[in-house]
PDB file of N, CA and C in Angstrom:
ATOM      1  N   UNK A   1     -72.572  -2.340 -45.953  1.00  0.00           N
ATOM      2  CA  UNK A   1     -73.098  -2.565 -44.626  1.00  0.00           C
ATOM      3  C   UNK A   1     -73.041  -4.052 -44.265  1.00  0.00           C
ATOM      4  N   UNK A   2     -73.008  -4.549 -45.107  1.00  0.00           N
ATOM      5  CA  UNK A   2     -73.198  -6.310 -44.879  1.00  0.00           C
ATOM      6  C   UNK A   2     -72.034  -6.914 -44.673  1.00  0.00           C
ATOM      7  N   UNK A   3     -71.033  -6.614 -44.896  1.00  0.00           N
ATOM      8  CA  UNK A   3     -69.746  -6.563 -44.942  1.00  0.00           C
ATOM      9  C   UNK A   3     -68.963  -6.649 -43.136  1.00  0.00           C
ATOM     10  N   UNK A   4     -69.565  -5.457 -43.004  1.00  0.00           N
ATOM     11  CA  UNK A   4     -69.219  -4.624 -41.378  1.00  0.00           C
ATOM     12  C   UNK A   4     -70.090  -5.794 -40.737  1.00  0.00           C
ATOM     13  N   UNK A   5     -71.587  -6.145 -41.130  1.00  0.00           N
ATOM     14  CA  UNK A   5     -72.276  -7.049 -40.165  1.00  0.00           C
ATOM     15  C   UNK A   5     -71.812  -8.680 -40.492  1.00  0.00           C
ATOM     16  N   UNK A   6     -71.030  -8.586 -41.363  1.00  0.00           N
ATOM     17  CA  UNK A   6     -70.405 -10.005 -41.783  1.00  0.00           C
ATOM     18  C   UNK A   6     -69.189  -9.982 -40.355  1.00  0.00           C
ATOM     19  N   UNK A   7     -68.477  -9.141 -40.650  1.00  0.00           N
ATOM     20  CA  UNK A   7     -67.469  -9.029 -39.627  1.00  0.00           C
ATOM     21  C   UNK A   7     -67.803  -8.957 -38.037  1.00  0.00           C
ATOM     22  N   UNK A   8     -68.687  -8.790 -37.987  1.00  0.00           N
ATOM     23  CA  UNK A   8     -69.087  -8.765 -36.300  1.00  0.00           C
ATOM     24  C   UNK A   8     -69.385  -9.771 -36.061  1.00  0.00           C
ATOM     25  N   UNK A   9     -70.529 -10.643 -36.671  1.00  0.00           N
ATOM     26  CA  UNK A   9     -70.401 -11.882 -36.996  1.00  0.00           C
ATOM     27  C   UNK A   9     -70.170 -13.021 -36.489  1.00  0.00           C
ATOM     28  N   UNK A  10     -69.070 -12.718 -37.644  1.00  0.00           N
ATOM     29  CA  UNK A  10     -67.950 -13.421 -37.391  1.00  0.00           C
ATOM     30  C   UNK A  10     -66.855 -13.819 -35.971  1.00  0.00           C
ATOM     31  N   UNK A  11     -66.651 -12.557 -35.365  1.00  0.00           N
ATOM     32  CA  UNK A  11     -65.672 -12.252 -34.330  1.00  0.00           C
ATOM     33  C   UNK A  11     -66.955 -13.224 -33.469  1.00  0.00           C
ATOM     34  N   UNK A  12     -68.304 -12.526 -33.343  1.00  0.00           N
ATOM     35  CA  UNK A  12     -68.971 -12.984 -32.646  1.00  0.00           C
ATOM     36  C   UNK A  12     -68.550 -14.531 -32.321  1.00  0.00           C
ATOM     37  N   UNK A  13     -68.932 -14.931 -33.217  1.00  0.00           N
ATOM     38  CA  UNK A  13     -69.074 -16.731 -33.517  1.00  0.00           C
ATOM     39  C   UNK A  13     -67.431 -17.119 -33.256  1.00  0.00           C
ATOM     40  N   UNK A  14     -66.582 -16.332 -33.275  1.00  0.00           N
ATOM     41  CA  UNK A  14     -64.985 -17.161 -32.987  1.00  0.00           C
ATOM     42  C   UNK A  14     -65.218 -17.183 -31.407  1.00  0.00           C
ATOM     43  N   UNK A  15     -65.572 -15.470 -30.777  1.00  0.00           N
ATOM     44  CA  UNK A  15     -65.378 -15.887 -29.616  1.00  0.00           C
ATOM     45  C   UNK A  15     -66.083 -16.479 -28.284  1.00  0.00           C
ATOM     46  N   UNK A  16     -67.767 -17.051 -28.864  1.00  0.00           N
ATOM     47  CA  UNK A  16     -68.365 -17.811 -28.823  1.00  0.00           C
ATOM     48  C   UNK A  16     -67.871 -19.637 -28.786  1.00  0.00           C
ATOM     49  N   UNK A  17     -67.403 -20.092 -30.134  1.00  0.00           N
ATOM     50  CA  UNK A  17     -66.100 -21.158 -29.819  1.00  0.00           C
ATOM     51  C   UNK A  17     -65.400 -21.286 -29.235  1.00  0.00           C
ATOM     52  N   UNK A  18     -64.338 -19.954 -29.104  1.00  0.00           N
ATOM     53  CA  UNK A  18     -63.889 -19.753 -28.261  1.00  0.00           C
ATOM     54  C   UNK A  18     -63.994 -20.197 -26.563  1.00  0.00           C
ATOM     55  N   UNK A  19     -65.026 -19.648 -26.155  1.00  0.00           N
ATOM     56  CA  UNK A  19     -64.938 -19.869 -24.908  1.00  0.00           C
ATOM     57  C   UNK A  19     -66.189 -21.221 -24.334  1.00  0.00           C
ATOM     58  N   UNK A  20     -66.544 -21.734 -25.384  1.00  0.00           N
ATOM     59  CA  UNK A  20     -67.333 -22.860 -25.192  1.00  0.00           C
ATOM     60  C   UNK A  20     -66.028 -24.055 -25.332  1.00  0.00           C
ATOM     61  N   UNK A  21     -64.925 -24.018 -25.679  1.00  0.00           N
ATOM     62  CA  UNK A  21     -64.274 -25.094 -26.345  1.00  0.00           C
ATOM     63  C   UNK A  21     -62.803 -24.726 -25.323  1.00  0.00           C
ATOM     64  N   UNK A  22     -62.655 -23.892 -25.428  1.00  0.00           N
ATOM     65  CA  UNK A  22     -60.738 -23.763 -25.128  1.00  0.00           C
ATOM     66  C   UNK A  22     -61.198 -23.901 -22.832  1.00  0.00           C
ATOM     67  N   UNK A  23     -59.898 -24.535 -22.509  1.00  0.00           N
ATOM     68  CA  UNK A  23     -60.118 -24.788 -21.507  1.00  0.00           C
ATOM     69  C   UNK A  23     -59.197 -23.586 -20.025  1.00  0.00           C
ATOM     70  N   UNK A  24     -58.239 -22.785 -20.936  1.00  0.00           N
ATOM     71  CA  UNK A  24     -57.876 -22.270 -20.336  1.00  0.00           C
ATOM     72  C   UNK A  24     -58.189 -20.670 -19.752  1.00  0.00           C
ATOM     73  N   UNK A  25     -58.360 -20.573 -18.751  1.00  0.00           N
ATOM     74  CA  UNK A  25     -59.298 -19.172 -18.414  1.00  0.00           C
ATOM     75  C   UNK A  25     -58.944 -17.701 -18.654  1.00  0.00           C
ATOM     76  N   UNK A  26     -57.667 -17.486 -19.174  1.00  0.00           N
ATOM     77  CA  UNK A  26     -57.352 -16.150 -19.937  1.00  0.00           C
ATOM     78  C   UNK A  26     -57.692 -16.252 -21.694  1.00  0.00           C
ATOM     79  N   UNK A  27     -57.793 -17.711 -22.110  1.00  0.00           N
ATOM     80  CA  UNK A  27     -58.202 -17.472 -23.295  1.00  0.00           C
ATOM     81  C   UNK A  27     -59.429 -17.394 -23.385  1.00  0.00           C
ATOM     82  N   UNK A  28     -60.276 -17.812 -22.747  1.00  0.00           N
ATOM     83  CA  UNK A  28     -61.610 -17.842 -22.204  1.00  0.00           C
ATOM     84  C   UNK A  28     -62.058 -16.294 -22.196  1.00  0.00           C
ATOM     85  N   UNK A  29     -61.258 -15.769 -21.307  1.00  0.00           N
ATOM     86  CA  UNK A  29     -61.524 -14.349 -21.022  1.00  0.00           C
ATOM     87  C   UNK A  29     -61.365 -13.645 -22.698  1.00  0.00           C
ATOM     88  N   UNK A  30     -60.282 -13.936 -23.372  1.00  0.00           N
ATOM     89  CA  UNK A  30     -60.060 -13.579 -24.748  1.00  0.00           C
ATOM     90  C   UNK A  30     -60.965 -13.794 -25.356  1.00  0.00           C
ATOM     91  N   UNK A  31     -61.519 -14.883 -25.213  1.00  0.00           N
ATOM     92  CA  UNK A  31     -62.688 -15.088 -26.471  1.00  0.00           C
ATOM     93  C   UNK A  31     -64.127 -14.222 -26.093  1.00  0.00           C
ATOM     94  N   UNK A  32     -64.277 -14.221 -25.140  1.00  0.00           N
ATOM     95  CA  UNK A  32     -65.199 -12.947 -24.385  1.00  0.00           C
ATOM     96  C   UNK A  32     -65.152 -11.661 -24.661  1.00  0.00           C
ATOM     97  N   UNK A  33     -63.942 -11.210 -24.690  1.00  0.00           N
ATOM     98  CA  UNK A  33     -63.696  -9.747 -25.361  1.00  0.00           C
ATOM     99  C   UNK A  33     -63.754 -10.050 -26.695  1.00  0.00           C
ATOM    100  N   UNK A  34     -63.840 -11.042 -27.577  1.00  0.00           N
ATOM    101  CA  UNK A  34     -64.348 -10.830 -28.974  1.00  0.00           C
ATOM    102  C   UNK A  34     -65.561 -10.801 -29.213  1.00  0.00           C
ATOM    103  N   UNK A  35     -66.549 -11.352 -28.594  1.00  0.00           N
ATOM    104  CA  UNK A  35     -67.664 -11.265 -28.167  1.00  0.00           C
ATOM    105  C   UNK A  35     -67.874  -9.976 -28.316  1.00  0.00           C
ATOM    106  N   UNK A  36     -67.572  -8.994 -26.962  1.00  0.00           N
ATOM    107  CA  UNK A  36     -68.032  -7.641 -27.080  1.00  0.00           C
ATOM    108  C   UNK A  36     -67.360  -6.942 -28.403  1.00  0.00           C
ATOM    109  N   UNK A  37     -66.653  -7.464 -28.949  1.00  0.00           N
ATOM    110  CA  UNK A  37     -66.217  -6.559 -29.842  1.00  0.00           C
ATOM    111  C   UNK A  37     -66.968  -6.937 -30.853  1.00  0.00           C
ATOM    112  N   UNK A  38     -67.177  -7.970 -31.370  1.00  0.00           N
ATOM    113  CA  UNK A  38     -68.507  -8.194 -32.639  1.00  0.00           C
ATOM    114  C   UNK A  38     -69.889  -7.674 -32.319  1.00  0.00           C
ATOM    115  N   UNK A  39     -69.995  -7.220 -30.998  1.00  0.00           N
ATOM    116  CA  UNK A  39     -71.219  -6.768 -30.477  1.00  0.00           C
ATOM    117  C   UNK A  39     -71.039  -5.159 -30.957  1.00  0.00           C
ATOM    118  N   UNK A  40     -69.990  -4.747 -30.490  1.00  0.00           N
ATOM    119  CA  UNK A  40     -69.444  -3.524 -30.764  1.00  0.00           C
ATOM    120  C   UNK A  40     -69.624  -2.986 -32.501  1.00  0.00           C
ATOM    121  N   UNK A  41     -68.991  -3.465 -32.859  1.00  0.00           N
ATOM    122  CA  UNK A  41     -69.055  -3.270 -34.879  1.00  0.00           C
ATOM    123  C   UNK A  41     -70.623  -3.227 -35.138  1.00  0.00           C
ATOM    124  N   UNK A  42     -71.316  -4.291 -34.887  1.00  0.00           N
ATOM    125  CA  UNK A  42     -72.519  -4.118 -35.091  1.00  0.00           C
ATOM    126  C   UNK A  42     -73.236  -3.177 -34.682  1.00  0.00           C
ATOM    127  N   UNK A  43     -72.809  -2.513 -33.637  1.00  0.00           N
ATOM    128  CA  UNK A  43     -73.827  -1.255 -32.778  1.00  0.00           C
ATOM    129  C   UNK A  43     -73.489  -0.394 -33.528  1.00  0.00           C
ATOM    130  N   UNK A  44     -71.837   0.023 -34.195  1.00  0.00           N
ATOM    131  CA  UNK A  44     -71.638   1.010 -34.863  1.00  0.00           C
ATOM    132  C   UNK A  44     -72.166   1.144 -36.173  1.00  0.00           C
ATOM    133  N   UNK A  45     -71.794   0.080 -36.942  1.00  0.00           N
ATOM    134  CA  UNK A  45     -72.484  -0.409 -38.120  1.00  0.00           C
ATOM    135  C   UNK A  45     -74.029  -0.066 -38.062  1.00  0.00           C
ATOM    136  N   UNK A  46     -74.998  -0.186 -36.934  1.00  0.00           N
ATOM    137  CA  UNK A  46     -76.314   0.136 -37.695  1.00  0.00           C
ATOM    138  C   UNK A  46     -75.994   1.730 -36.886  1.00  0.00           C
ATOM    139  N   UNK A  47     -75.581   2.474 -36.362  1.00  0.00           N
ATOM    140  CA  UNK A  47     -75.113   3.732 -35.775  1.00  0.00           C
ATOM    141  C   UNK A  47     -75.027   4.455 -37.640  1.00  0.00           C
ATOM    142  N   UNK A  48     -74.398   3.984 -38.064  1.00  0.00           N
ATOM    143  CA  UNK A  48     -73.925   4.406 -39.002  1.00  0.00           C
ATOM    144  C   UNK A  48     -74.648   4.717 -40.418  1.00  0.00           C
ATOM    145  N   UNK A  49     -75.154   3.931 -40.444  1.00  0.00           N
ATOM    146  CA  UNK A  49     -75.915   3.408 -41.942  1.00  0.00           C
ATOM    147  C   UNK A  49     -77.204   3.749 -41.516  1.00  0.00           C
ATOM    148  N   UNK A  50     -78.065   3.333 -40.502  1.00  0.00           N
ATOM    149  CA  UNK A  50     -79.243   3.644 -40.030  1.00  0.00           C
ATOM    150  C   UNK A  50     -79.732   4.535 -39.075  1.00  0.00           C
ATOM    151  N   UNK A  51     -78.746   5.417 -38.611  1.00  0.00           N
ATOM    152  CA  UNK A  51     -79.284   6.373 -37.484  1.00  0.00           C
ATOM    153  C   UNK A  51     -78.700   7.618 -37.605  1.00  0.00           C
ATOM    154  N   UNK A  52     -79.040   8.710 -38.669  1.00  0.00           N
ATOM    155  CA  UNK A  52     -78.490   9.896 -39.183  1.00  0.00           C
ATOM    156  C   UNK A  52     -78.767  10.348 -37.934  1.00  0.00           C
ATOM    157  N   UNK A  53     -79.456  10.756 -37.049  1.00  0.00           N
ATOM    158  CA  UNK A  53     -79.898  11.672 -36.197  1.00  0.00           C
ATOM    159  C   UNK A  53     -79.220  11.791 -34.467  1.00  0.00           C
ATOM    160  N   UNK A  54     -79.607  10.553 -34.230  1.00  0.00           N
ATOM    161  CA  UNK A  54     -79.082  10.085 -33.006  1.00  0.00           C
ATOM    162  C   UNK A  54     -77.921   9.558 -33.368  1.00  0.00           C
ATOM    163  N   UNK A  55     -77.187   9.120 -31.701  1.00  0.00           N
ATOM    164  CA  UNK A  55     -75.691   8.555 -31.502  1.00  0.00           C
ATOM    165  C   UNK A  55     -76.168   7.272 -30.972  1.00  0.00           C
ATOM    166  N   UNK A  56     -76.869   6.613 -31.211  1.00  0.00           N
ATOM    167  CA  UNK A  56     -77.211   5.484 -29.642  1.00  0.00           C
ATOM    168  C   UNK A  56     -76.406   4.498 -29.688  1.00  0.00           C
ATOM    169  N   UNK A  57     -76.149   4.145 -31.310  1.00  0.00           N
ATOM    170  CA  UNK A  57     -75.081   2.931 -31.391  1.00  0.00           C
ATOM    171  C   UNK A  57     -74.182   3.414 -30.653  1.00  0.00           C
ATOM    172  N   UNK A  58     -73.435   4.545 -31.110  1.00  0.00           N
ATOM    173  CA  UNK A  58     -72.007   5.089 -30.867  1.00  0.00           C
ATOM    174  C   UNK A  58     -72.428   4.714 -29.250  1.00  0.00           C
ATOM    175  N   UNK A  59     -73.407   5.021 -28.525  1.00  0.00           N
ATOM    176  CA  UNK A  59     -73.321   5.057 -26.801  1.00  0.00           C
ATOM    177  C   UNK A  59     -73.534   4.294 -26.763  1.00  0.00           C
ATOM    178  N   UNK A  60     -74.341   3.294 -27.436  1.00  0.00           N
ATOM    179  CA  UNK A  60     -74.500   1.739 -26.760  1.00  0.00           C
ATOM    180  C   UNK A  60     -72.888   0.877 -27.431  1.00  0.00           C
ATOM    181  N   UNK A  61     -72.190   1.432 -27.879  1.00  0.00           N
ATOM    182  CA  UNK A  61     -71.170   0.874 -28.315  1.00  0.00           C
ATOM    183  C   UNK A  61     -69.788   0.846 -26.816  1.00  0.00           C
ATOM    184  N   UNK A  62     -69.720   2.624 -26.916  1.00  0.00           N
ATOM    185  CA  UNK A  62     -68.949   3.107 -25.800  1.00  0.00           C
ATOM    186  C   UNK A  62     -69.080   2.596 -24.489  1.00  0.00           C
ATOM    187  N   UNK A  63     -70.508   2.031 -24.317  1.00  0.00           N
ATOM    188  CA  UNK A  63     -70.948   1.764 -22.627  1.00  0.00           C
ATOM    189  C   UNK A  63     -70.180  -0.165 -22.543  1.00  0.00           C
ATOM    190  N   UNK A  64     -70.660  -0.637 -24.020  1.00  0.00           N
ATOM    191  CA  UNK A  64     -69.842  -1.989 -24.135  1.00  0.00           C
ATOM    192  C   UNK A  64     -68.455  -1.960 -23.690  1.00  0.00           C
ATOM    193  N   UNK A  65     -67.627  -0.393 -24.242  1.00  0.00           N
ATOM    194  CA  UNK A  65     -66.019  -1.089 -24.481  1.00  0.00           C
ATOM    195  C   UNK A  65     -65.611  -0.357 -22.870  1.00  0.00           C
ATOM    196  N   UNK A  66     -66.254   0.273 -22.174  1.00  0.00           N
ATOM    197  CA  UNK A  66     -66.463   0.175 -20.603  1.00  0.00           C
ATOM    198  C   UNK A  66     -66.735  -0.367 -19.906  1.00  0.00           C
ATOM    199  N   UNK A  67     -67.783  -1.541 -20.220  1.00  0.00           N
ATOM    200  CA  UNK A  67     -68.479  -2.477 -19.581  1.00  0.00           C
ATOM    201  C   UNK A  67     -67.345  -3.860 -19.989  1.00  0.00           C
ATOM    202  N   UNK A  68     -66.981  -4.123 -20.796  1.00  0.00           N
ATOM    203  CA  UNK A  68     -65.748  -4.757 -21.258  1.00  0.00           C
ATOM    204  C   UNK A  68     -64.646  -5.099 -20.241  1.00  0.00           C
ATOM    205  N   UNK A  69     -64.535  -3.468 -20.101  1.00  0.00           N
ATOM    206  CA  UNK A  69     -62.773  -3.653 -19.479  1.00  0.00           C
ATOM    207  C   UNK A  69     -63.231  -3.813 -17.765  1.00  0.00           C
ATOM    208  N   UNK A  70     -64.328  -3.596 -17.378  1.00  0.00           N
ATOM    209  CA  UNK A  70     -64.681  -3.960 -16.109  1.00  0.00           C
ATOM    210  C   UNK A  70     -64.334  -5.108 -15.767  1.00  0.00           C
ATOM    211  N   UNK A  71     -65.462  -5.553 -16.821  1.00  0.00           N
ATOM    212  CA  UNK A  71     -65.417  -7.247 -16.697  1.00  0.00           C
ATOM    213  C   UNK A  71     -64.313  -8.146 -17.171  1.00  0.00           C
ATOM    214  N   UNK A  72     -63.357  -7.557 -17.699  1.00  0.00           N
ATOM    215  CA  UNK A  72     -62.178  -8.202 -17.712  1.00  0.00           C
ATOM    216  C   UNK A  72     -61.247  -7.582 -16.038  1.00  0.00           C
ATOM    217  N   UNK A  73     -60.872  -6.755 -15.765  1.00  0.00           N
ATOM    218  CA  UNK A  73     -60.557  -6.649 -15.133  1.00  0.00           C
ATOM    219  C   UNK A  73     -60.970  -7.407 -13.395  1.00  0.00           C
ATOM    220  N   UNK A  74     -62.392  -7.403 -13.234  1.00  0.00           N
ATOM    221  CA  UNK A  74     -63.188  -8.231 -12.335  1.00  0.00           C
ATOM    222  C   UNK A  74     -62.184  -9.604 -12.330  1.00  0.00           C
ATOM    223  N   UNK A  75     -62.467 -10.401 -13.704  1.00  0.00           N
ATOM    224  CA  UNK A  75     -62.284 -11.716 -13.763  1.00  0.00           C
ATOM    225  C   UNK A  75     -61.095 -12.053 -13.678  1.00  0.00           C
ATOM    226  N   UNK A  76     -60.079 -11.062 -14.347  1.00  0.00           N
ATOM    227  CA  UNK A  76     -58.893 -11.416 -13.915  1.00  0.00           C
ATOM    228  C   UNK A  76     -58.369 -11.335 -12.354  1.00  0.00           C
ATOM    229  N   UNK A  77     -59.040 -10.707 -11.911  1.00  0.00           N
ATOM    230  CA  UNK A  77     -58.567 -10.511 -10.184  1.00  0.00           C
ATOM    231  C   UNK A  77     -58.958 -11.944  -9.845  1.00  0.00           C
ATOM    232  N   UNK A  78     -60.364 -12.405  -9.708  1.00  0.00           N
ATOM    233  CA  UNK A  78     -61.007 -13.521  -9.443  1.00  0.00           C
ATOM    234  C   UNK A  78     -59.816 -14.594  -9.487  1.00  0.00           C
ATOM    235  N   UNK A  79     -59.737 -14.698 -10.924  1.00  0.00           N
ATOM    236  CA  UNK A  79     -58.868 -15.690 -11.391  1.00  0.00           C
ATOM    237  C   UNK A  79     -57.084 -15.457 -10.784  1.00  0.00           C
ATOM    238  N   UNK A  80     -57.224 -14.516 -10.135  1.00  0.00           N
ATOM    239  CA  UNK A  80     -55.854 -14.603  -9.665  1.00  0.00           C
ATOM    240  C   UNK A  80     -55.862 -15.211  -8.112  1.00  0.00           C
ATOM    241  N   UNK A  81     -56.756 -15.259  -7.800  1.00  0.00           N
ATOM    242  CA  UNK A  81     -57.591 -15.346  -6.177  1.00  0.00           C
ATOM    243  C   UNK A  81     -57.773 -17.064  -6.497  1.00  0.00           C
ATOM    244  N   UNK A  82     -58.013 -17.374  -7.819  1.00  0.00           N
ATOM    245  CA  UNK A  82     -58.105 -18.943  -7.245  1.00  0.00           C
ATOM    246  C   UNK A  82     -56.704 -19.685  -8.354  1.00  0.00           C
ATOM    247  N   UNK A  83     -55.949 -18.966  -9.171  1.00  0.00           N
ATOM    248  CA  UNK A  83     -54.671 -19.386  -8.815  1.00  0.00           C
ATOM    249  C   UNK A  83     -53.764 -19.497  -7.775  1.00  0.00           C
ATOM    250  N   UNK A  84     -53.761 -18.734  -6.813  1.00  0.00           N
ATOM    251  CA  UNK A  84     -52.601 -18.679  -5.794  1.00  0.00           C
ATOM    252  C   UNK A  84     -53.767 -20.041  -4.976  1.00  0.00           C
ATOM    253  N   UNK A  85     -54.701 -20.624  -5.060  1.00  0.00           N
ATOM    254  CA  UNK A  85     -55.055 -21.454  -3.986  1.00  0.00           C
ATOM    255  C   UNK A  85     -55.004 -22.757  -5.026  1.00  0.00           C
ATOM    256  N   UNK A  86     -55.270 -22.684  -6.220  1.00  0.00           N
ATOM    257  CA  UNK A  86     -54.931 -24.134  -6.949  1.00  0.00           C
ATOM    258  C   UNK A  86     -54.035 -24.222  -7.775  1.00  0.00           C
ATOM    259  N   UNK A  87     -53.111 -22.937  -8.028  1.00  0.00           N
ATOM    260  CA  UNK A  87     -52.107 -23.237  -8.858  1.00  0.00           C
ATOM    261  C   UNK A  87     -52.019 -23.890 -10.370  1.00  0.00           C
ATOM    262  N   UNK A  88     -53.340 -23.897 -10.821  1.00  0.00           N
ATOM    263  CA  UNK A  88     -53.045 -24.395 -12.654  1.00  0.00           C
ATOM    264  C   UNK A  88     -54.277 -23.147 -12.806  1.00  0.00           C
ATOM    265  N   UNK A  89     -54.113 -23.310 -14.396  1.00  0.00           N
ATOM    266  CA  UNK A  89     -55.060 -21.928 -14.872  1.00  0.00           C
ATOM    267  C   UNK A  89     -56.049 -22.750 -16.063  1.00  0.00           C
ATOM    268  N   UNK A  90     -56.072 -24.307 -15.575  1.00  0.00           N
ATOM    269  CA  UNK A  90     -57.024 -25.477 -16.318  1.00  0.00           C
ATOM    270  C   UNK A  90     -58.531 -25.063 -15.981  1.00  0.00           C
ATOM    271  N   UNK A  91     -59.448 -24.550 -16.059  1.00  0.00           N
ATOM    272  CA  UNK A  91     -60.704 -24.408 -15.721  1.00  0.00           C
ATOM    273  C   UNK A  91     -61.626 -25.498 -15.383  1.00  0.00           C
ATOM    274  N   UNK A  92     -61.248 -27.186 -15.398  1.00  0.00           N
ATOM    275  CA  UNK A  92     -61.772 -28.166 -15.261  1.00  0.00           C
ATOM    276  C   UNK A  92     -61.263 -28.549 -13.925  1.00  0.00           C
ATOM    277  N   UNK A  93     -60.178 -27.654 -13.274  1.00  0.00           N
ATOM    278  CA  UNK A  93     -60.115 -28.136 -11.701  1.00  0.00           C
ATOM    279  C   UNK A  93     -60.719 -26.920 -10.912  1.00  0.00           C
ATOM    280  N   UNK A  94     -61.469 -26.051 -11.282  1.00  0.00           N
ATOM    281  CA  UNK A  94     -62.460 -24.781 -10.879  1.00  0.00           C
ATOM    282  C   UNK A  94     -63.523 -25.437 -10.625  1.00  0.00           C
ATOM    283  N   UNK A  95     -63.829 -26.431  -9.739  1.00  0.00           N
ATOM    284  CA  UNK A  95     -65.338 -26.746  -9.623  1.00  0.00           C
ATOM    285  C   UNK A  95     -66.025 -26.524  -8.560  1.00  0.00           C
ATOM    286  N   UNK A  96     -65.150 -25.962  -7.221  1.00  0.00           N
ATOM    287  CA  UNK A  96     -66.236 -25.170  -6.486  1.00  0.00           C
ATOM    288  C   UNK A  96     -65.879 -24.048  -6.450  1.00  0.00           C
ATOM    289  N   UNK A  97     -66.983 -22.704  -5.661  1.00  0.00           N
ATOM    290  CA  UNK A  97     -67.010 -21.703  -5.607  1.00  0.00           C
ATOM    291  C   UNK A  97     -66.260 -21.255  -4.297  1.00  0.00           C
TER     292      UNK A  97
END
């Protein structure tokens, strides 16, 4: 079990760096979906080991990798809406709304 919560973790904390550090806004978005996905392992992981009865991880897992592709999908539109008006995909010339 420690193993599986080592690994979520982990992903967690890359894509945490990830998007505190890298400047460009699809990797940004990348490091975000690792995020949900270390969020993900972990929901299954105690789903698994700790919840013979119920599914809740498994649904609080499933509602993540739905809630996921929303929010990638959202941001990438966004981000296509203020490429065609500034033309770089640098997130340090994104400073107004």
């Amino acid at each position: 079990m420690y193993s599986y919560l080592f690994i979520g973790l982990l992903l967690f904390l890359i894509g945490l760096l990830g998007s505190v550090l890298l400047k460009n806004v699809i990797k940004v978005l990348i490091s975000i979906e690792f995020m949900i996905l270390g969020v993900n392992i972990n929901f299954v992981t105690f789903a698994a080991f700790c919840d013979n009865i119920e599914f809740n991880g498994f649904i609080a897992a499933l509602f993540y990798v739905g809630l996921g592709a929303v929010e990638l999908a959202v941001a990438l539109y966004i981000f296509y809406l203020m490429y065609k008006k500034k033309e770089s995909d640098n997130i340090e010339k994104y400073t107004d709304l």
